[in-house]
C-alpha atoms as a PDB file:
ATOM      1  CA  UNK A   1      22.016 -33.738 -17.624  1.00  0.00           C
ATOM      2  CA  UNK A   2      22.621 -29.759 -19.282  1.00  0.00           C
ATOM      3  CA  UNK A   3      20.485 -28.736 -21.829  1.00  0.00           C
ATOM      4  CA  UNK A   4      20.535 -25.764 -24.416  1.00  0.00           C
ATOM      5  CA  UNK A   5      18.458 -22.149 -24.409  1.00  0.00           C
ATOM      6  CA  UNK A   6      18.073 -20.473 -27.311  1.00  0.00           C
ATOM      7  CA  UNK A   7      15.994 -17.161 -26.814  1.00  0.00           C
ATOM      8  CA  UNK A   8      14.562 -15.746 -30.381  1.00  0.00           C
ATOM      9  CA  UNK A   9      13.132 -12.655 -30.475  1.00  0.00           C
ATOM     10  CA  UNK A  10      10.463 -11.981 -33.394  1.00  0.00           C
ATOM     11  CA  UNK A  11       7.407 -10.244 -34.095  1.00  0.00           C
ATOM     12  CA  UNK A  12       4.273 -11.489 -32.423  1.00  0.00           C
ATOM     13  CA  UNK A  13       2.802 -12.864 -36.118  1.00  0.00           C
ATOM     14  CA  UNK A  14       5.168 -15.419 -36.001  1.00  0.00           C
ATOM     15  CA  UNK A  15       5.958 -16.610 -32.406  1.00  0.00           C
ATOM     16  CA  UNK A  16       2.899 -19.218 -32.272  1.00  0.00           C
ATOM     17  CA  UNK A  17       4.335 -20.693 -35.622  1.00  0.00           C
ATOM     18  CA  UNK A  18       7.831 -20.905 -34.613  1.00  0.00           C
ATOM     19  CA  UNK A  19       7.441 -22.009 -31.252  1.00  0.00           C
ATOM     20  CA  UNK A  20       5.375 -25.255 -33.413  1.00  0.00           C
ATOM     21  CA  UNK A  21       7.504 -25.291 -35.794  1.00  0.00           C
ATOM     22  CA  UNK A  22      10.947 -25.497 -33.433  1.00  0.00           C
ATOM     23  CA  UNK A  23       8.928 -28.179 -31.282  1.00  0.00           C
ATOM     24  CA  UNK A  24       8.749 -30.394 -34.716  1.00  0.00           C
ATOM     25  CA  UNK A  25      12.169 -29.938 -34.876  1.00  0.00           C
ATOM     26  CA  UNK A  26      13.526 -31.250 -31.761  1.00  0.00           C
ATOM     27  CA  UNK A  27      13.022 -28.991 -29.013  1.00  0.00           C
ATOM     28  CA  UNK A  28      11.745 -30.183 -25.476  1.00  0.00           C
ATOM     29  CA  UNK A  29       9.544 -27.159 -24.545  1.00  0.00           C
ATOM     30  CA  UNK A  30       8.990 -23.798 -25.737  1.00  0.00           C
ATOM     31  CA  UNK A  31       7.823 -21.181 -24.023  1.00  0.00           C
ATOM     32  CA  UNK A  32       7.067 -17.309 -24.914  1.00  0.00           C
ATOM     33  CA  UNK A  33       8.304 -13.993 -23.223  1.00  0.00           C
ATOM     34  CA  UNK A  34       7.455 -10.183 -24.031  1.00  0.00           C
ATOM     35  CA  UNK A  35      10.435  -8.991 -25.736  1.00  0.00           C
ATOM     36  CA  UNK A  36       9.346  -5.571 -23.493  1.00  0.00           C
ATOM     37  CA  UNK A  37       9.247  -6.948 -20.214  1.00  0.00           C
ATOM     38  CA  UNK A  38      10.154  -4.423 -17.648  1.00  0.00           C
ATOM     39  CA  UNK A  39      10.332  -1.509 -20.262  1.00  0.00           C
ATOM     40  CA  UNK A  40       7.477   1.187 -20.571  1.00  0.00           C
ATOM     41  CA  UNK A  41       5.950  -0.449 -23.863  1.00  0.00           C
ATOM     42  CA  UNK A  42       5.302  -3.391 -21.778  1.00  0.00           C
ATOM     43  CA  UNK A  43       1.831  -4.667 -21.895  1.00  0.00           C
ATOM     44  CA  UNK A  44      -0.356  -7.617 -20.826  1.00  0.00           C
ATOM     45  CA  UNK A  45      -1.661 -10.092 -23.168  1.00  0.00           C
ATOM     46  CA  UNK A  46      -5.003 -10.755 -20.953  1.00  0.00           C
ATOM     47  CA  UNK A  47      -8.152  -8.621 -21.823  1.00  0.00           C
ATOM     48  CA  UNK A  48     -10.176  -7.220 -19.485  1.00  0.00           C
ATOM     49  CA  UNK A  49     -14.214  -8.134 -19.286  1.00  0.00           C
ATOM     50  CA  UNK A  50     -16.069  -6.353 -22.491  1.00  0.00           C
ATOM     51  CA  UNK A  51     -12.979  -5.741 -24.273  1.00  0.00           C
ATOM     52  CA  UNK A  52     -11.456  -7.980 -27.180  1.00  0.00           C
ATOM     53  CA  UNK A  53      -8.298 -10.277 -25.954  1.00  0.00           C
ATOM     54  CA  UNK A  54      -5.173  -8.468 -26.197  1.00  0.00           C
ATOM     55  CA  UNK A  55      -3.533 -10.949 -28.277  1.00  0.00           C
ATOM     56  CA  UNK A  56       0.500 -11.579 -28.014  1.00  0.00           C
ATOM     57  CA  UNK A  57       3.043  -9.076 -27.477  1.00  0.00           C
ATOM     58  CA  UNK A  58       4.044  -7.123 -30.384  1.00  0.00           C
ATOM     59  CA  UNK A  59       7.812  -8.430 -30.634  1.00  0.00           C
ATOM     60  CA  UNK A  60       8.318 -12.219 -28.466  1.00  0.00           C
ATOM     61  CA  UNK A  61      11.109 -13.713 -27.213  1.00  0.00           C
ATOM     62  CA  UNK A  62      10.466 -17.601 -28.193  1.00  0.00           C
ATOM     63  CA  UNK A  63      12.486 -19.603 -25.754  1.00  0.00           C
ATOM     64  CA  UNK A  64      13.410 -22.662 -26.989  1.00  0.00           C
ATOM     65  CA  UNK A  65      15.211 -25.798 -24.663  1.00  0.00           C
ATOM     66  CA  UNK A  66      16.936 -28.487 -26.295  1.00  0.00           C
ATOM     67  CA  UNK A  67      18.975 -31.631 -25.179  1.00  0.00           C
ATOM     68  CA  UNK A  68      22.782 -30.757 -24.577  1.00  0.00           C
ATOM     69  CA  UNK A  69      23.643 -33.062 -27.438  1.00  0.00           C
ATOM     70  CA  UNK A  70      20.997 -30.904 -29.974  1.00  0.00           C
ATOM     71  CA  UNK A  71      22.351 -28.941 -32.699  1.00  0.00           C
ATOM     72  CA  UNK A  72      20.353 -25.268 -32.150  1.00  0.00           C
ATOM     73  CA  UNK A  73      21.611 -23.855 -35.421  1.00  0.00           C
ATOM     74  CA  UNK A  74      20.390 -26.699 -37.404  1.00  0.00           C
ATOM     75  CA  UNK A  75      17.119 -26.730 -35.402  1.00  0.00           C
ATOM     76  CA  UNK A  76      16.627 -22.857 -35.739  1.00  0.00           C
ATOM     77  CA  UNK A  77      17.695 -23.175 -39.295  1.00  0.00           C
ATOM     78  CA  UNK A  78      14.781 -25.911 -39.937  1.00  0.00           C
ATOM     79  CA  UNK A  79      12.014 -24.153 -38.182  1.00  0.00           C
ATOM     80  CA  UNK A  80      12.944 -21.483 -39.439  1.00  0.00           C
ATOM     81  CA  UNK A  81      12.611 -22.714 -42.987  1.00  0.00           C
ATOM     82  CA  UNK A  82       9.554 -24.679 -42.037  1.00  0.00           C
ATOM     83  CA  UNK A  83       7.307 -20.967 -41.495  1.00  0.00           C
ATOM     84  CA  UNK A  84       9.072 -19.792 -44.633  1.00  0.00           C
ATOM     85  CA  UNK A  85      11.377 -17.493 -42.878  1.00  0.00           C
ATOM     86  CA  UNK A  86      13.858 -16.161 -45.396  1.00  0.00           C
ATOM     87  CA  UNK A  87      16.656 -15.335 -42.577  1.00  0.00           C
ATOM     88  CA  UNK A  88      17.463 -16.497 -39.487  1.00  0.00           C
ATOM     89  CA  UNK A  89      15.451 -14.532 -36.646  1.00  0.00           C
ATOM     90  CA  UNK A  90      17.933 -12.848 -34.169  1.00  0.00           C
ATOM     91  CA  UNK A  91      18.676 -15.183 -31.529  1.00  0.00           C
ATOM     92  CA  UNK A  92      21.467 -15.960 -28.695  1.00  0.00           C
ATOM     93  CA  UNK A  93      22.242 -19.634 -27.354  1.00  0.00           C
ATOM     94  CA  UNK A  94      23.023 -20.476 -23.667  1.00  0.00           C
ATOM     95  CA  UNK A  95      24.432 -23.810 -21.823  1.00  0.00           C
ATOM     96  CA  UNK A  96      21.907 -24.484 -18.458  1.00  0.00           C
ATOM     97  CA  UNK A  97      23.719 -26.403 -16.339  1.00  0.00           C
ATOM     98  CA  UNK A  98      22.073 -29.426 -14.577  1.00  0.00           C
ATOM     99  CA  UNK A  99      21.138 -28.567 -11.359  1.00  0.00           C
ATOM    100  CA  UNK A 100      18.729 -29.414  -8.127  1.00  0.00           C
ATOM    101  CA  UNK A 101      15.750 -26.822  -9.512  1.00  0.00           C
ATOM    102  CA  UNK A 102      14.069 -27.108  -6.017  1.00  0.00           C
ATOM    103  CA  UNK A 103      16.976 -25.880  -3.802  1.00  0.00           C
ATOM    104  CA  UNK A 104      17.758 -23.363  -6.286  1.00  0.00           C
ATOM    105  CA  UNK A 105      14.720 -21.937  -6.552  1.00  0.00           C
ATOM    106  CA  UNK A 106      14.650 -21.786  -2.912  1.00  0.00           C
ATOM    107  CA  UNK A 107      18.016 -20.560  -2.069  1.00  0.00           C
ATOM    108  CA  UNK A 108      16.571 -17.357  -4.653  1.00  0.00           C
ATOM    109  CA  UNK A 109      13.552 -16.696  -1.900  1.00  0.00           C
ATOM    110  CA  UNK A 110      14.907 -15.795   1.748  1.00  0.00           C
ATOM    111  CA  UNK A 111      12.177 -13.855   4.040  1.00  0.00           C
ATOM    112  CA  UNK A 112      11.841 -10.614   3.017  1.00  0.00           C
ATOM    113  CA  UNK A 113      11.114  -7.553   5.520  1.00  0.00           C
ATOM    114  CA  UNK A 114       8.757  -5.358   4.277  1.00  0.00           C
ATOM    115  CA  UNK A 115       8.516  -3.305   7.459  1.00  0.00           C
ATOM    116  CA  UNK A 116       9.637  -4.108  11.772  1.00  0.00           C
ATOM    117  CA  UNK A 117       6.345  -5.755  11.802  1.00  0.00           C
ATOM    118  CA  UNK A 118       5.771  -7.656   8.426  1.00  0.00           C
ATOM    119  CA  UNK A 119       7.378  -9.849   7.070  1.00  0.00           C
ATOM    120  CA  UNK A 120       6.396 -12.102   3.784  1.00  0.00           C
ATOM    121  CA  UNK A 121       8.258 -15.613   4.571  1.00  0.00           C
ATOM    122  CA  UNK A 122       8.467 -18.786   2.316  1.00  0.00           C
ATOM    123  CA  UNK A 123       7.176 -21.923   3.414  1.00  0.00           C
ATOM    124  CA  UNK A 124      10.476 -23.654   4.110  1.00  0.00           C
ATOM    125  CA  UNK A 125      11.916 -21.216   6.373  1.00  0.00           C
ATOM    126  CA  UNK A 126      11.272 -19.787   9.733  1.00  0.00           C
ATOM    127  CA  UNK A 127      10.124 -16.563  10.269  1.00  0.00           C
ATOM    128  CA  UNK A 128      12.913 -14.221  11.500  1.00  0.00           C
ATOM    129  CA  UNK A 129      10.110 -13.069  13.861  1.00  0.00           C
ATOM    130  CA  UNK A 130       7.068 -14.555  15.116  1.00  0.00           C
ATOM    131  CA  UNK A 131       5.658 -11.957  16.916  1.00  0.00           C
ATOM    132  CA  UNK A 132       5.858  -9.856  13.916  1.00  0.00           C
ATOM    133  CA  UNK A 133       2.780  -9.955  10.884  1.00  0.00           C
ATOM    134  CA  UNK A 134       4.356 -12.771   9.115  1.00  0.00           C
ATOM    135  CA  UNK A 135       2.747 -13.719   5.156  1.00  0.00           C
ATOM    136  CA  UNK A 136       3.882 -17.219   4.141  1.00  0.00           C
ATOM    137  CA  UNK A 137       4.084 -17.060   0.753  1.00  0.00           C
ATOM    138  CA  UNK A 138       6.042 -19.472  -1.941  1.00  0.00           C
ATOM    139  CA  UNK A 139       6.985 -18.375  -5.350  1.00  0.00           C
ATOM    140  CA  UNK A 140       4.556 -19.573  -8.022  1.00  0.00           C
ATOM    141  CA  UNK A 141       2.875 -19.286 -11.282  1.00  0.00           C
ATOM    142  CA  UNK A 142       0.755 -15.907 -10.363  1.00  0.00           C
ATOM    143  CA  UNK A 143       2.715 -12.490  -9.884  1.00  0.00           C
ATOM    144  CA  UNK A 144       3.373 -11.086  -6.290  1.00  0.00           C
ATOM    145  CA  UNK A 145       5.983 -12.166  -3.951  1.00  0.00           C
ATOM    146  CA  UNK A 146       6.639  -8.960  -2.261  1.00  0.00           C
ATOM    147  CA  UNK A 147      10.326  -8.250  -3.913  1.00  0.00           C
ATOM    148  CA  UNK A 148       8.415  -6.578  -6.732  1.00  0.00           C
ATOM    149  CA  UNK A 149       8.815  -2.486  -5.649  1.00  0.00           C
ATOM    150  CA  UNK A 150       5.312  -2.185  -7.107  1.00  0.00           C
ATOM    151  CA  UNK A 151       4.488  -4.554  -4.720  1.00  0.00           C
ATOM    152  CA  UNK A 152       6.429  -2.924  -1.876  1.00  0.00           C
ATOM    153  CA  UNK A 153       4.698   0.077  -2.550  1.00  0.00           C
ATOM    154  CA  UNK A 154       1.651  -1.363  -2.104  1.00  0.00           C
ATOM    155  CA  UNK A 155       2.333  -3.536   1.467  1.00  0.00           C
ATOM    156  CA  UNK A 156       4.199  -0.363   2.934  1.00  0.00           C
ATOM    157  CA  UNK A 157       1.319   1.973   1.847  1.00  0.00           C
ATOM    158  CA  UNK A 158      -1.412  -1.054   3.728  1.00  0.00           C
ATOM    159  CA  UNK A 159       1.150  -0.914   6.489  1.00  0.00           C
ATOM    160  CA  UNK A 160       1.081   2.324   7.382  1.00  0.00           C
ATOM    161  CA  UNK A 161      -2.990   2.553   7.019  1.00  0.00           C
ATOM    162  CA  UNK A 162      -4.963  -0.529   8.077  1.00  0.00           C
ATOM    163  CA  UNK A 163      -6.442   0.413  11.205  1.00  0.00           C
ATOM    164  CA  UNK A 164      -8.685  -2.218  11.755  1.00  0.00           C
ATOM    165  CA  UNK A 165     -12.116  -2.950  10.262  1.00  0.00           C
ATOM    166  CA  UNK A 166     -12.105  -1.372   6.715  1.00  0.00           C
ATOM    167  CA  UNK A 167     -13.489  -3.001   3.801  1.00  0.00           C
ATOM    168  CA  UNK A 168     -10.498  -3.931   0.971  1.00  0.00           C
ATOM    169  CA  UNK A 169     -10.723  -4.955  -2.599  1.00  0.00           C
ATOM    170  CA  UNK A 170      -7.107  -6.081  -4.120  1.00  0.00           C
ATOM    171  CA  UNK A 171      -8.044  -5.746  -8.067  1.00  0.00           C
ATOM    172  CA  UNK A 172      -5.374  -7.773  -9.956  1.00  0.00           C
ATOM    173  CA  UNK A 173      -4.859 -10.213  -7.003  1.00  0.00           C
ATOM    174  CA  UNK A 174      -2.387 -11.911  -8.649  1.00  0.00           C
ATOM    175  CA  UNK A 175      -1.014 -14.566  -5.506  1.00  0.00           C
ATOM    176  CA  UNK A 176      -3.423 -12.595  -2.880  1.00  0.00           C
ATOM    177  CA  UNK A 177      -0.575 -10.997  -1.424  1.00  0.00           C
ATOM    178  CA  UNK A 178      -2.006  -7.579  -0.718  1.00  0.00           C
ATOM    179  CA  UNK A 179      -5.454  -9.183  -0.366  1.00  0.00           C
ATOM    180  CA  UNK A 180      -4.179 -11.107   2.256  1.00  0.00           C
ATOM    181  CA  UNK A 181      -1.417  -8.508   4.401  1.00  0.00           C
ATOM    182  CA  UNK A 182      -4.693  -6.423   4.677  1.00  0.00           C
ATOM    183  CA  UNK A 183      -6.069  -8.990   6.255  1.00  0.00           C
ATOM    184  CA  UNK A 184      -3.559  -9.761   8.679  1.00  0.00           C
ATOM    185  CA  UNK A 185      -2.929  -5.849   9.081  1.00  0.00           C
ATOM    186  CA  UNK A 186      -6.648  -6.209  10.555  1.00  0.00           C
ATOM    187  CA  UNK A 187      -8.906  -5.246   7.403  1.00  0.00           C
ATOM    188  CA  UNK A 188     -12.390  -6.329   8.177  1.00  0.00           C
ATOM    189  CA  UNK A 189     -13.734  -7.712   4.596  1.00  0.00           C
ATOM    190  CA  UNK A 190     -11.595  -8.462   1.780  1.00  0.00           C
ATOM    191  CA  UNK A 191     -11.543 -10.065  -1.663  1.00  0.00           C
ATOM    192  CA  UNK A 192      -9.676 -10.158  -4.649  1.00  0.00           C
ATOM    193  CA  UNK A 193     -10.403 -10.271  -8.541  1.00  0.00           C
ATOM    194  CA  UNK A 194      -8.066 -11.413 -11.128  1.00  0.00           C
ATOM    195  CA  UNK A 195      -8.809 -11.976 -15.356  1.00  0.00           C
ATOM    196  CA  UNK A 196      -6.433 -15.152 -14.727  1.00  0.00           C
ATOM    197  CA  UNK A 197      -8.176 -18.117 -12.982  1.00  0.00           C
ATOM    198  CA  UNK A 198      -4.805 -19.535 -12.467  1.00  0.00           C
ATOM    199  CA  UNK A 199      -3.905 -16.469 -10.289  1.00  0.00           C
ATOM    200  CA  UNK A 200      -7.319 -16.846  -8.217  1.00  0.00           C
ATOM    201  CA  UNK A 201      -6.668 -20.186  -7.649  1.00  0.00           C
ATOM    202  CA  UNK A 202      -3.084 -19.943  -6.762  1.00  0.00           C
ATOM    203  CA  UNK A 203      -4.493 -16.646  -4.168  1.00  0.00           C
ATOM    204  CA  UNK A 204      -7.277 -18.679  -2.855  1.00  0.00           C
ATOM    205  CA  UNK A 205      -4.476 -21.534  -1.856  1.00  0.00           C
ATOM    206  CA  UNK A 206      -2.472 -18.759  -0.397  1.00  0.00           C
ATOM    207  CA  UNK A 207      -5.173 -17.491   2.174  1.00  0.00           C
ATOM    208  CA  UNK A 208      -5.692 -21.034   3.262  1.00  0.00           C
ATOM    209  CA  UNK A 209      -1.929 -21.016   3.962  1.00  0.00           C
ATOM    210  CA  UNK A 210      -2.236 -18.271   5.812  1.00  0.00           C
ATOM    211  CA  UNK A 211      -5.449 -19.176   7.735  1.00  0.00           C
ATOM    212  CA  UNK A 212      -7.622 -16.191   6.581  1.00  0.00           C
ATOM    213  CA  UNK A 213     -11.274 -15.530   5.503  1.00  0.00           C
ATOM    214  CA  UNK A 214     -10.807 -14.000   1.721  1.00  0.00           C
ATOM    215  CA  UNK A 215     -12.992 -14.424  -1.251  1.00  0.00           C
ATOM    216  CA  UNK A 216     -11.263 -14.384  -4.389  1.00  0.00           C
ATOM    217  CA  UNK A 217     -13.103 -13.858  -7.752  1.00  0.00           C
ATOM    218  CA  UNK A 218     -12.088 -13.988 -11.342  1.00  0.00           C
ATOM    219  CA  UNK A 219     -13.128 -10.861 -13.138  1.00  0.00           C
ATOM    220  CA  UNK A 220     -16.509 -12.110 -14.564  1.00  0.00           C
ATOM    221  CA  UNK A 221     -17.723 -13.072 -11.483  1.00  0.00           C
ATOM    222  CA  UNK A 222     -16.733 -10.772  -9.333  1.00  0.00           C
ATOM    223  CA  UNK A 223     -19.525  -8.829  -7.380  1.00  0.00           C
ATOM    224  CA  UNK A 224     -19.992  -5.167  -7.349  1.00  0.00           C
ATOM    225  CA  UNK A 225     -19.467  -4.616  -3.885  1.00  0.00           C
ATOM    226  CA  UNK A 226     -17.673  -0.762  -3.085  1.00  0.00           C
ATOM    227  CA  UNK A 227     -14.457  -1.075  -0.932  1.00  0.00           C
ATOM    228  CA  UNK A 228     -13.231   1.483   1.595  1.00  0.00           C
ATOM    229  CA  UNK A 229      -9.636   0.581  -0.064  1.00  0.00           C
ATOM    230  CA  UNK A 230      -9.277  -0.588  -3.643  1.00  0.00           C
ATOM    231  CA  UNK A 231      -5.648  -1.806  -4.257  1.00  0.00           C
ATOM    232  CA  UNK A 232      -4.393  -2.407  -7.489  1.00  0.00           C
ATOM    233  CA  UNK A 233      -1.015  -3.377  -8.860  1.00  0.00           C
ATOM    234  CA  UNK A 234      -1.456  -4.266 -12.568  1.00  0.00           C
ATOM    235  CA  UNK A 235      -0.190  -2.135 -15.293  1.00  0.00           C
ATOM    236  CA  UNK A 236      -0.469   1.395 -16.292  1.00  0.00           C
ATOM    237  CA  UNK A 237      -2.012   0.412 -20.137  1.00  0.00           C
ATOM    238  CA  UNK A 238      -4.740  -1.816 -17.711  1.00  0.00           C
ATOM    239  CA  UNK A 239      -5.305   0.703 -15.271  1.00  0.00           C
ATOM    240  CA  UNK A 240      -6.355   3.808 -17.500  1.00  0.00           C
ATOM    241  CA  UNK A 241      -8.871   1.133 -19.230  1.00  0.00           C
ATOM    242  CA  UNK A 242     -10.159   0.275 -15.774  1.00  0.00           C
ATOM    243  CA  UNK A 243     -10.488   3.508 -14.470  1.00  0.00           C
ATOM    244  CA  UNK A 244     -14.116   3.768 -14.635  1.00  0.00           C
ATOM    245  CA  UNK A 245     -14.749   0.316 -13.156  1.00  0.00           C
ATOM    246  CA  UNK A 246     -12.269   0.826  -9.987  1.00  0.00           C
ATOM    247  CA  UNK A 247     -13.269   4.195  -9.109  1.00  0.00           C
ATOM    248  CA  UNK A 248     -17.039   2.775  -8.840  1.00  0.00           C
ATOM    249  CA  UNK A 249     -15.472   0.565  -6.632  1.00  0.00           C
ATOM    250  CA  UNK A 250     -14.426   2.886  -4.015  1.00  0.00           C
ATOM    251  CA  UNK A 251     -17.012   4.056  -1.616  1.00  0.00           C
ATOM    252  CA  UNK A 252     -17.471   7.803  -1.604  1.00  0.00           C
ATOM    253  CA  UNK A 253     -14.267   9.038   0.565  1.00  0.00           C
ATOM    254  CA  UNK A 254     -12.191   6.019   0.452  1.00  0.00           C
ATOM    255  CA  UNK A 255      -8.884   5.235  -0.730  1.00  0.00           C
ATOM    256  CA  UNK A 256      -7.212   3.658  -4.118  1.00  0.00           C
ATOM    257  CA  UNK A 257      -4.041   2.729  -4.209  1.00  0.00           C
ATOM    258  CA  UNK A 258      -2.536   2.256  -8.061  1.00  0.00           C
ATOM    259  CA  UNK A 259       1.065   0.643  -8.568  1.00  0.00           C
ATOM    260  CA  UNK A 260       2.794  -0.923 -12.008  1.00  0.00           C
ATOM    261  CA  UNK A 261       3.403   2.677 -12.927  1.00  0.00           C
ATOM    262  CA  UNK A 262       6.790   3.758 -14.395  1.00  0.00           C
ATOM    263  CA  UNK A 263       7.649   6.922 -12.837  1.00  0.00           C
ATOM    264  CA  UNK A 264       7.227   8.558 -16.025  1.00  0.00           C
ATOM    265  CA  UNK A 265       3.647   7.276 -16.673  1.00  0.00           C
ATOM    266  CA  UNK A 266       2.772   8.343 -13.427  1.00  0.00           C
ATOM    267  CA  UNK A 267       1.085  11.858 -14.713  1.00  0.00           C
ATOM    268  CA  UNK A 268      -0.876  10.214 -18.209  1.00  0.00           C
ATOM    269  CA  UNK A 269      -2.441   7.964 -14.558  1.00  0.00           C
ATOM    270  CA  UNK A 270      -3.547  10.525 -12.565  1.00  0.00           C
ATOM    271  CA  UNK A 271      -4.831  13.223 -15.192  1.00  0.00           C
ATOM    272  CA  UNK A 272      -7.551  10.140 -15.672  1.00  0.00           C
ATOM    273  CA  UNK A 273      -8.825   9.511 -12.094  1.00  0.00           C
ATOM    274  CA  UNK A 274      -8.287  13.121 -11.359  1.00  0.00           C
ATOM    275  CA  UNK A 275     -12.585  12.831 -12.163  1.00  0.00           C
ATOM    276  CA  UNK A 276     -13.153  11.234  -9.492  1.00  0.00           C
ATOM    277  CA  UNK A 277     -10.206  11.322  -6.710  1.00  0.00           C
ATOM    278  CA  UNK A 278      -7.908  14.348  -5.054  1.00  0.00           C
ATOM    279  CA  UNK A 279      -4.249  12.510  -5.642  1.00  0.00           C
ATOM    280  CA  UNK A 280      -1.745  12.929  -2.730  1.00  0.00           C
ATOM    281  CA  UNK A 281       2.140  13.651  -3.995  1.00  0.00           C
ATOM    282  CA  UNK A 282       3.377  10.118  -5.519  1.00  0.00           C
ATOM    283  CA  UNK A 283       5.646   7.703  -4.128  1.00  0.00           C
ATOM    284  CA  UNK A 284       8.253   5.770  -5.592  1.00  0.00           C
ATOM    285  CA  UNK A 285      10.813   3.047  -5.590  1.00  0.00           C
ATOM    286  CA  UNK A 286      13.537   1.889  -8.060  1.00  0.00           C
ATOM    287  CA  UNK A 287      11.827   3.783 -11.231  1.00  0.00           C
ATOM    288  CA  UNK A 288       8.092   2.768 -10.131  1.00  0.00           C
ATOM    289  CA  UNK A 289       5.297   4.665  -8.364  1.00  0.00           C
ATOM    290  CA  UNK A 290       2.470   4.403  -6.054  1.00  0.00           C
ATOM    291  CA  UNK A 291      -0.315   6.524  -6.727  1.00  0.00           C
ATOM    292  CA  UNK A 292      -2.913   6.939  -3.766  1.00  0.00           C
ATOM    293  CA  UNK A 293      -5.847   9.364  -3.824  1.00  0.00           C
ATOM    294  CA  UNK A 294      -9.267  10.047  -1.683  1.00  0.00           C
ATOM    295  CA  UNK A 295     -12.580   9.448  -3.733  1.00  0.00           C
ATOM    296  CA  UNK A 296     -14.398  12.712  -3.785  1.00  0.00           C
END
């Protein structure tokens, strides 16, 4: 069986209402996307702890998927009319072909080396190396895979200083990823905090996959233990809010490590922990940076 996509884009006022309103009308599922994704005005729709939720995205992409036999402009047409809508939002219709979703999903996910010694592998293969660090990891519903380069940044950067023994807080778990390569890497205690309990329930099903000892905390209940290391890979909009909170995190002389920063927000990041850290000269990857300083 095919089916139909049709991706709307709209403002965020009337995304909920469309996306009900196209369901009445036929649809199968709807689902909704930033219309920013991967640009600098992107932004999470998660609050963090003592502010107000963030809401939807300013402009949405609704994605709509109907039967192959469906009509989309007549469906668009009558949702459209349905939330008063006076034209037709701007929209573009694809064909998805019937295919086996597992195997293609897993065909998109082979090991990925991250450095000679680690390497984050999916469940259904075998690791190119066993001697080496080796994450197994399967794609999911919370972010972090390791193909991300802000997630790169962060595993080469844990690489290259885990010695053995230090203390590591991944803020923004997401899967555990980094939470859990510090652990293998030889980091004494870690845990993780995310806002989403999906994501700290997808991480905390990770480490048991991997066979490691890591607490993982949603945001309200996380304890205010100080970290030698304090990773986190959100979002630069996030991580200037949080800026008090993770730098009370960090034990006097220890490290943070900041990623999700476009290189040109990279400057607006630092200028805020400059207060409390000594930055070291940026690194980046594919247009995003890793920002690492020492806690003075």
């Amino acid at each position: 069986m095919a089916w139909q996509s049709v991706r709307i884009t709209v403002e965020a006022a009337r995304a909920e209402a469309l996306s009900d309103s196209l369901m009445e009308a036929g649809a199968l599922s709807v689902s909704l996307e930033d219309a920013n994704a991967d640009s600098i005005d992107e932004t999470p729709i998660f609050g963090e702890p003592g502010l107000p939720d963030a809401g939807l995205w300013d402009r949405c992409i609704v994605v709509a998927l109907l039967d192959e036999h469906a009509q989309p402009a007549e469906i668009l047409q009558s949702a459209s009319d349905r939330i008063g809508l006076l034209e037709l939002p701007e929209h573009t219709i694809e064909s998805v072909a019937e295919q086996d979703w597992v195997r293609l999903t897993q065909s998109q996910f082979d090991p990925i080396t991250i450095s000679p010694r680690l390497w984050i592998v999916p469940s259904w293969h075998q690791s190119p190396d066993e001697s080496a660090v080796n994450i197994r990891l399967d794609p999911g519903l919370a972010f972090g895979t390791g193909s991300h380069p802000t997630t790169r940044l962060c595993l080469l950067w844990l690489d290259d200083h885990v010695r053995g023994g230090e203390s590591v807080l991944d803020y923004g778990c997401g899967s555990g990823i980094l939470a859990i390569a510090a652990k293998k890497l030889g980091a004494g205690q870690v845990w993780g905090v995310d806002i989403d309990p999906q994501a700290v329930q997808t991480a905390r099903d990770n480490a048991v996959m991997n066979a490691v000892d890591i607490a993982f905390f949603t945001s309200e209940d996380a304890p205010a233990n100080r970290a030698a290391i304090v990773v986190a890979n959100i979002l630069t909009n996030p991580l200037k809010t949080l800026a008090p909170l993770l730098s009370r995190y960090v034990l006097s002389g220890g490290r943070i490590v900041l990623s999700g920063i476009l290189e040109q927000q990279a400057n607006e990041v630092m200028r805020i922990y400059e207060q409390w850290f000594d930055f070291e000269t940026p690194a980046s990857l594919d247009g995003w940076v890793r920002l690492t300083g020492v806690k003075r």
